[in-house]
C-alpha atoms as a PDB file:
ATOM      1  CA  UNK A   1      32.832  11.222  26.309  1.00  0.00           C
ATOM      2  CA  UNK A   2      30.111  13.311  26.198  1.00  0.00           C
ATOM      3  CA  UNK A   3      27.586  14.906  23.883  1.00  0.00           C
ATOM      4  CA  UNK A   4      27.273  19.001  23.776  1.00  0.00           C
ATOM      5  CA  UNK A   5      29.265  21.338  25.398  1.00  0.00           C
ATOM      6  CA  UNK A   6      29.646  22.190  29.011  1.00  0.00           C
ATOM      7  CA  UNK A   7      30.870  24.626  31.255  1.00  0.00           C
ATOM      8  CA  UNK A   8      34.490  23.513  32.017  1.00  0.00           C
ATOM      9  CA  UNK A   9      34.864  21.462  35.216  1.00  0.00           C
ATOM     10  CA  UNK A  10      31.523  19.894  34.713  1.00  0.00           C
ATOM     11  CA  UNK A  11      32.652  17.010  32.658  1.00  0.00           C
ATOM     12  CA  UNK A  12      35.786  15.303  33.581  1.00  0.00           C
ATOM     13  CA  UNK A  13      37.449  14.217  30.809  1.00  0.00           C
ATOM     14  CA  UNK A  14      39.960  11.298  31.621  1.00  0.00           C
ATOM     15  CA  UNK A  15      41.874  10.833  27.773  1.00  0.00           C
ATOM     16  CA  UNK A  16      44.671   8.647  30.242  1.00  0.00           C
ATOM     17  CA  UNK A  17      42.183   6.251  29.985  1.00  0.00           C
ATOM     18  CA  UNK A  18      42.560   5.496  26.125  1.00  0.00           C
ATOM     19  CA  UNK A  19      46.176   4.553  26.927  1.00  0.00           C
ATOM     20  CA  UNK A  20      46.054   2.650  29.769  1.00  0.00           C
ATOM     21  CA  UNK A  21      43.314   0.672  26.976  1.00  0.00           C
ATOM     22  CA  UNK A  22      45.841   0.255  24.273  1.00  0.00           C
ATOM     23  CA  UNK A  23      48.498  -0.585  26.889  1.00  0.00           C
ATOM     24  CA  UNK A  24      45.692  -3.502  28.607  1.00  0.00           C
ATOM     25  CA  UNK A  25      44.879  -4.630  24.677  1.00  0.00           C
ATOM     26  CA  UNK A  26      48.482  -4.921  23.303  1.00  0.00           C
ATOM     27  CA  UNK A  27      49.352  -7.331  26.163  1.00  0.00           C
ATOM     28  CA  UNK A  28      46.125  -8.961  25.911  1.00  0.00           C
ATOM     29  CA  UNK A  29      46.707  -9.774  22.202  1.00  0.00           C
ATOM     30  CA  UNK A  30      50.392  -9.686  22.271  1.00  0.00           C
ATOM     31  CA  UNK A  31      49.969  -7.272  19.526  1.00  0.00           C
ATOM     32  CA  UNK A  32      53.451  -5.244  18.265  1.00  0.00           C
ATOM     33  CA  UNK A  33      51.728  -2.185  17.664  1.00  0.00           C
ATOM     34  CA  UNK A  34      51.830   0.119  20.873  1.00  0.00           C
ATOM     35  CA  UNK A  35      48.483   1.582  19.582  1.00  0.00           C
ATOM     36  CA  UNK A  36      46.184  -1.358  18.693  1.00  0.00           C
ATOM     37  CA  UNK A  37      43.348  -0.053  18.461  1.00  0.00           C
ATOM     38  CA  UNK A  38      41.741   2.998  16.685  1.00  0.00           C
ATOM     39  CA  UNK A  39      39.561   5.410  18.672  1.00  0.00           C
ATOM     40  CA  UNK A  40      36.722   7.666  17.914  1.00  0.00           C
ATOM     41  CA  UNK A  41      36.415  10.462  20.163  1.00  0.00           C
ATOM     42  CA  UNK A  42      32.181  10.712  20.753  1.00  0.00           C
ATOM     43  CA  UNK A  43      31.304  13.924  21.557  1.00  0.00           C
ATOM     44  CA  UNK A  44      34.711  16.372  21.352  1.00  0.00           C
ATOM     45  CA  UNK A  45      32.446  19.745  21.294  1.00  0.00           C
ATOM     46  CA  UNK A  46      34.132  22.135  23.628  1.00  0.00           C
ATOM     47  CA  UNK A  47      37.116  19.703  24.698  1.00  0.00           C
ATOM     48  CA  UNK A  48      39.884  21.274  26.214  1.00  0.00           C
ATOM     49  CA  UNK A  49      42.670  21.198  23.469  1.00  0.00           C
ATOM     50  CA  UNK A  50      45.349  19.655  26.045  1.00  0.00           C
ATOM     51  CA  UNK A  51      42.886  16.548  26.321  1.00  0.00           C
ATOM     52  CA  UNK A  52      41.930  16.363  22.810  1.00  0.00           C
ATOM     53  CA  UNK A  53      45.902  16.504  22.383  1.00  0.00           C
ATOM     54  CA  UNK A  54      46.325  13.368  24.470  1.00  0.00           C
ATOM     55  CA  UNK A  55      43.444  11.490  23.542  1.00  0.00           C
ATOM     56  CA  UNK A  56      44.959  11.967  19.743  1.00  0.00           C
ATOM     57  CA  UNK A  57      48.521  10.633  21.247  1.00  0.00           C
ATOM     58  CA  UNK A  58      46.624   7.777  22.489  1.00  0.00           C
ATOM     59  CA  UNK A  59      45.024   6.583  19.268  1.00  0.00           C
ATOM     60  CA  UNK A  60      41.704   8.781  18.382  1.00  0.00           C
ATOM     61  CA  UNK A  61      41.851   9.257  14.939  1.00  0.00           C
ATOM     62  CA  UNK A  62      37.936  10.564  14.821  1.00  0.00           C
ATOM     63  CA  UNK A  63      36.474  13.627  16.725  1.00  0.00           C
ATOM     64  CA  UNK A  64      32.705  14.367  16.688  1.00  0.00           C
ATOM     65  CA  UNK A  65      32.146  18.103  16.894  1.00  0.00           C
ATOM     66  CA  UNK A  66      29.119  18.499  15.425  1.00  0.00           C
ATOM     67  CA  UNK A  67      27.853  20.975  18.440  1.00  0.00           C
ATOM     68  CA  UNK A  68      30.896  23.235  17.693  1.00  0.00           C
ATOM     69  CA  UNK A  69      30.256  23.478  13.978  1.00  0.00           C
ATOM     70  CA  UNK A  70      26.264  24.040  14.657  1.00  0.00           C
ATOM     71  CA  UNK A  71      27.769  26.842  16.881  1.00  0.00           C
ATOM     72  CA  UNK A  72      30.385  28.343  14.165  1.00  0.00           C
ATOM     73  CA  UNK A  73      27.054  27.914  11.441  1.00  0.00           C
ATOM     74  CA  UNK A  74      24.909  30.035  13.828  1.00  0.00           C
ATOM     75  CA  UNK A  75      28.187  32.376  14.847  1.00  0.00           C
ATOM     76  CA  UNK A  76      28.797  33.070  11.524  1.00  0.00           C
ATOM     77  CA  UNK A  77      25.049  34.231  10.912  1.00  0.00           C
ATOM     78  CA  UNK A  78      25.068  36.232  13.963  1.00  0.00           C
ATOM     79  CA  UNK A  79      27.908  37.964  12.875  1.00  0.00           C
ATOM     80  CA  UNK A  80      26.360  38.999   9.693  1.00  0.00           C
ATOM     81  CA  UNK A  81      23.361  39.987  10.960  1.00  0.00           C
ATOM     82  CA  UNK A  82      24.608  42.638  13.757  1.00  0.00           C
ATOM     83  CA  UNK A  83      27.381  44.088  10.745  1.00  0.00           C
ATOM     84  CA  UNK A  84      24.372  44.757   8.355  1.00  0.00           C
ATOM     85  CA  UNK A  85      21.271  44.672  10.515  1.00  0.00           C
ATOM     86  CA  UNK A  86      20.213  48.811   9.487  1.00  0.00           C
ATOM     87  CA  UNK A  87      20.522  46.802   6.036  1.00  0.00           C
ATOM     88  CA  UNK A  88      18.116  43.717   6.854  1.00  0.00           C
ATOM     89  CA  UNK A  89      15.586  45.263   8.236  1.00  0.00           C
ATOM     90  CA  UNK A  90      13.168  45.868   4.584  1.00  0.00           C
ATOM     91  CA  UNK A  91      13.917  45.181   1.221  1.00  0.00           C
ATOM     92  CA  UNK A  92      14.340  48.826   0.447  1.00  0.00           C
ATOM     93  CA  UNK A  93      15.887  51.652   2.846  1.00  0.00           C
ATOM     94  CA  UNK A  94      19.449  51.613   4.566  1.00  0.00           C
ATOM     95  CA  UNK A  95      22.223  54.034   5.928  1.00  0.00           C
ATOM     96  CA  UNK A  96      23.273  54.688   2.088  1.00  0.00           C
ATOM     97  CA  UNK A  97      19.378  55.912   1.436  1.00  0.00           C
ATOM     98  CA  UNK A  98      15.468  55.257   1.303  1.00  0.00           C
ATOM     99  CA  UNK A  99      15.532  54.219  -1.789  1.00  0.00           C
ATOM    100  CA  UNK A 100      18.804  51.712  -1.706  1.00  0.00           C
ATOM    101  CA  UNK A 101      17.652  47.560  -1.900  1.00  0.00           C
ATOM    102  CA  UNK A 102      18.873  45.654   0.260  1.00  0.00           C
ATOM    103  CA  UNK A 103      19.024  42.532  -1.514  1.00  0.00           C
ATOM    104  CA  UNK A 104      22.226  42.023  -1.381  1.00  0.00           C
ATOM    105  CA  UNK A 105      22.199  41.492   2.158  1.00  0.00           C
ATOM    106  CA  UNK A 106      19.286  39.581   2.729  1.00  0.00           C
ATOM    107  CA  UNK A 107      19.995  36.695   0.086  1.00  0.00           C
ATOM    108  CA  UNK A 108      19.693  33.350   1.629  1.00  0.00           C
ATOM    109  CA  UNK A 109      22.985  32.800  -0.251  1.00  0.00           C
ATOM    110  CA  UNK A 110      25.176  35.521   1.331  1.00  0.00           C
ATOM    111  CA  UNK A 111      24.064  34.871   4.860  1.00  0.00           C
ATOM    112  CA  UNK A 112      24.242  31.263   4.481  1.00  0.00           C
ATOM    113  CA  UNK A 113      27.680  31.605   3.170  1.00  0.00           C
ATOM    114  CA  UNK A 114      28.872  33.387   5.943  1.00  0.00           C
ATOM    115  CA  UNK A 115      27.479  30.328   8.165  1.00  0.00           C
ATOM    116  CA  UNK A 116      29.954  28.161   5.450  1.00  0.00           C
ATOM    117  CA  UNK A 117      32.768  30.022   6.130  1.00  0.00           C
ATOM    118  CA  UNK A 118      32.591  29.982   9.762  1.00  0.00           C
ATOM    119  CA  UNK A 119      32.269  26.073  10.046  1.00  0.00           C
ATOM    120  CA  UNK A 120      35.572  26.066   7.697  1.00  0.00           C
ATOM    121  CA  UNK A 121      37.614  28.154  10.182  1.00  0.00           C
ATOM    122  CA  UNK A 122      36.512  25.536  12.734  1.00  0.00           C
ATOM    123  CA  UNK A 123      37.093  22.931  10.628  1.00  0.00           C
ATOM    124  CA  UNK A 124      40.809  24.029  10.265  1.00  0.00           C
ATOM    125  CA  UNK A 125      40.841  24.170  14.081  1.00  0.00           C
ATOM    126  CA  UNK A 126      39.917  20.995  14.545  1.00  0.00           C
ATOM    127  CA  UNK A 127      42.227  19.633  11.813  1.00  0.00           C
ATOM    128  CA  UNK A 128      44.959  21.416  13.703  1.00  0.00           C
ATOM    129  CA  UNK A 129      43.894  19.675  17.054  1.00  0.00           C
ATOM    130  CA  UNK A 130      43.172  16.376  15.214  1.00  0.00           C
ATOM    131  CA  UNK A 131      47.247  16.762  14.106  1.00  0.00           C
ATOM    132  CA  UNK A 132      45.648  15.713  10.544  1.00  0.00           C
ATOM    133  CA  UNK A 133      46.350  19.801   8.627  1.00  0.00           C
ATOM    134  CA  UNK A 134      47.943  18.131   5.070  1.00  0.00           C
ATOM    135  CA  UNK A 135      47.455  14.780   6.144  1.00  0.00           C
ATOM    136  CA  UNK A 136      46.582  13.672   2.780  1.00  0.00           C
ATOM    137  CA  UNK A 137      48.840  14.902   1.032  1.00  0.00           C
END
């Protein structure tokens, strides 16, 4: 595993590795369970989803993606910003008129919620990739 993200092709990551572990510790321990062991998958930012699909089949029950949701945070922001940037650029004057405030649009709280919202539509990727959507429940 790896921390970050990288261009594809520049990391190689080898999930077969996770089951050729469980299959090593079962016999080792003579254990029943075909999956022995629990695995936390360090590092999952920017994993291709096929890997991430086997790496779950062969026991991860923990991603780290804590790049990707800095990256949804900021994507979210960015988003925000180019929609109403003729709106964030005083506290009073946009398209609508000269006199129109714009605080609305520059509120910490709206901006930051759009940052929110765009680490929960990652979120529900990962839980999708993770094979854990209504897990609980």
């Amino acid at each position: 595993n790896v921390h970050g993200v990288y261009k594809h092709g520049n990391v190689q990551l080898r999930p077969d590795i996770l089951g050729n572990a469980q299959k090593y510790i079962k016999e080792q321990l003579k254990c029943k369970e075909d999956k022995p062991v629990n695995f936390v998958f360090h590092g999952g930012s920017g994993s291709e989803k096929d890997k991430i699909d086997t790496a779950v089949n062969h026991g991860v029950i923990k991603m780290n993606i804590d790049t990707d949701i800095q990256w949804a945070c900021w994507d979210g922001i960015r988003k925000f910003e180019k929609e109403k940037h003729d709106y964030l650029q005083g506290q009073i004057g946009n398209p609508e008129g000269a006199d129109k405030p714009n605080k609305k649009f520059y509120d910490p709280r709206v901006w930051l919620r759009k940052a929110e919202e765009s680490a929960v539509e990652r979120l529900g990727e990962a839980f999708k990739d993770l094979h854990c959507v209504n897990a609980l429940g």
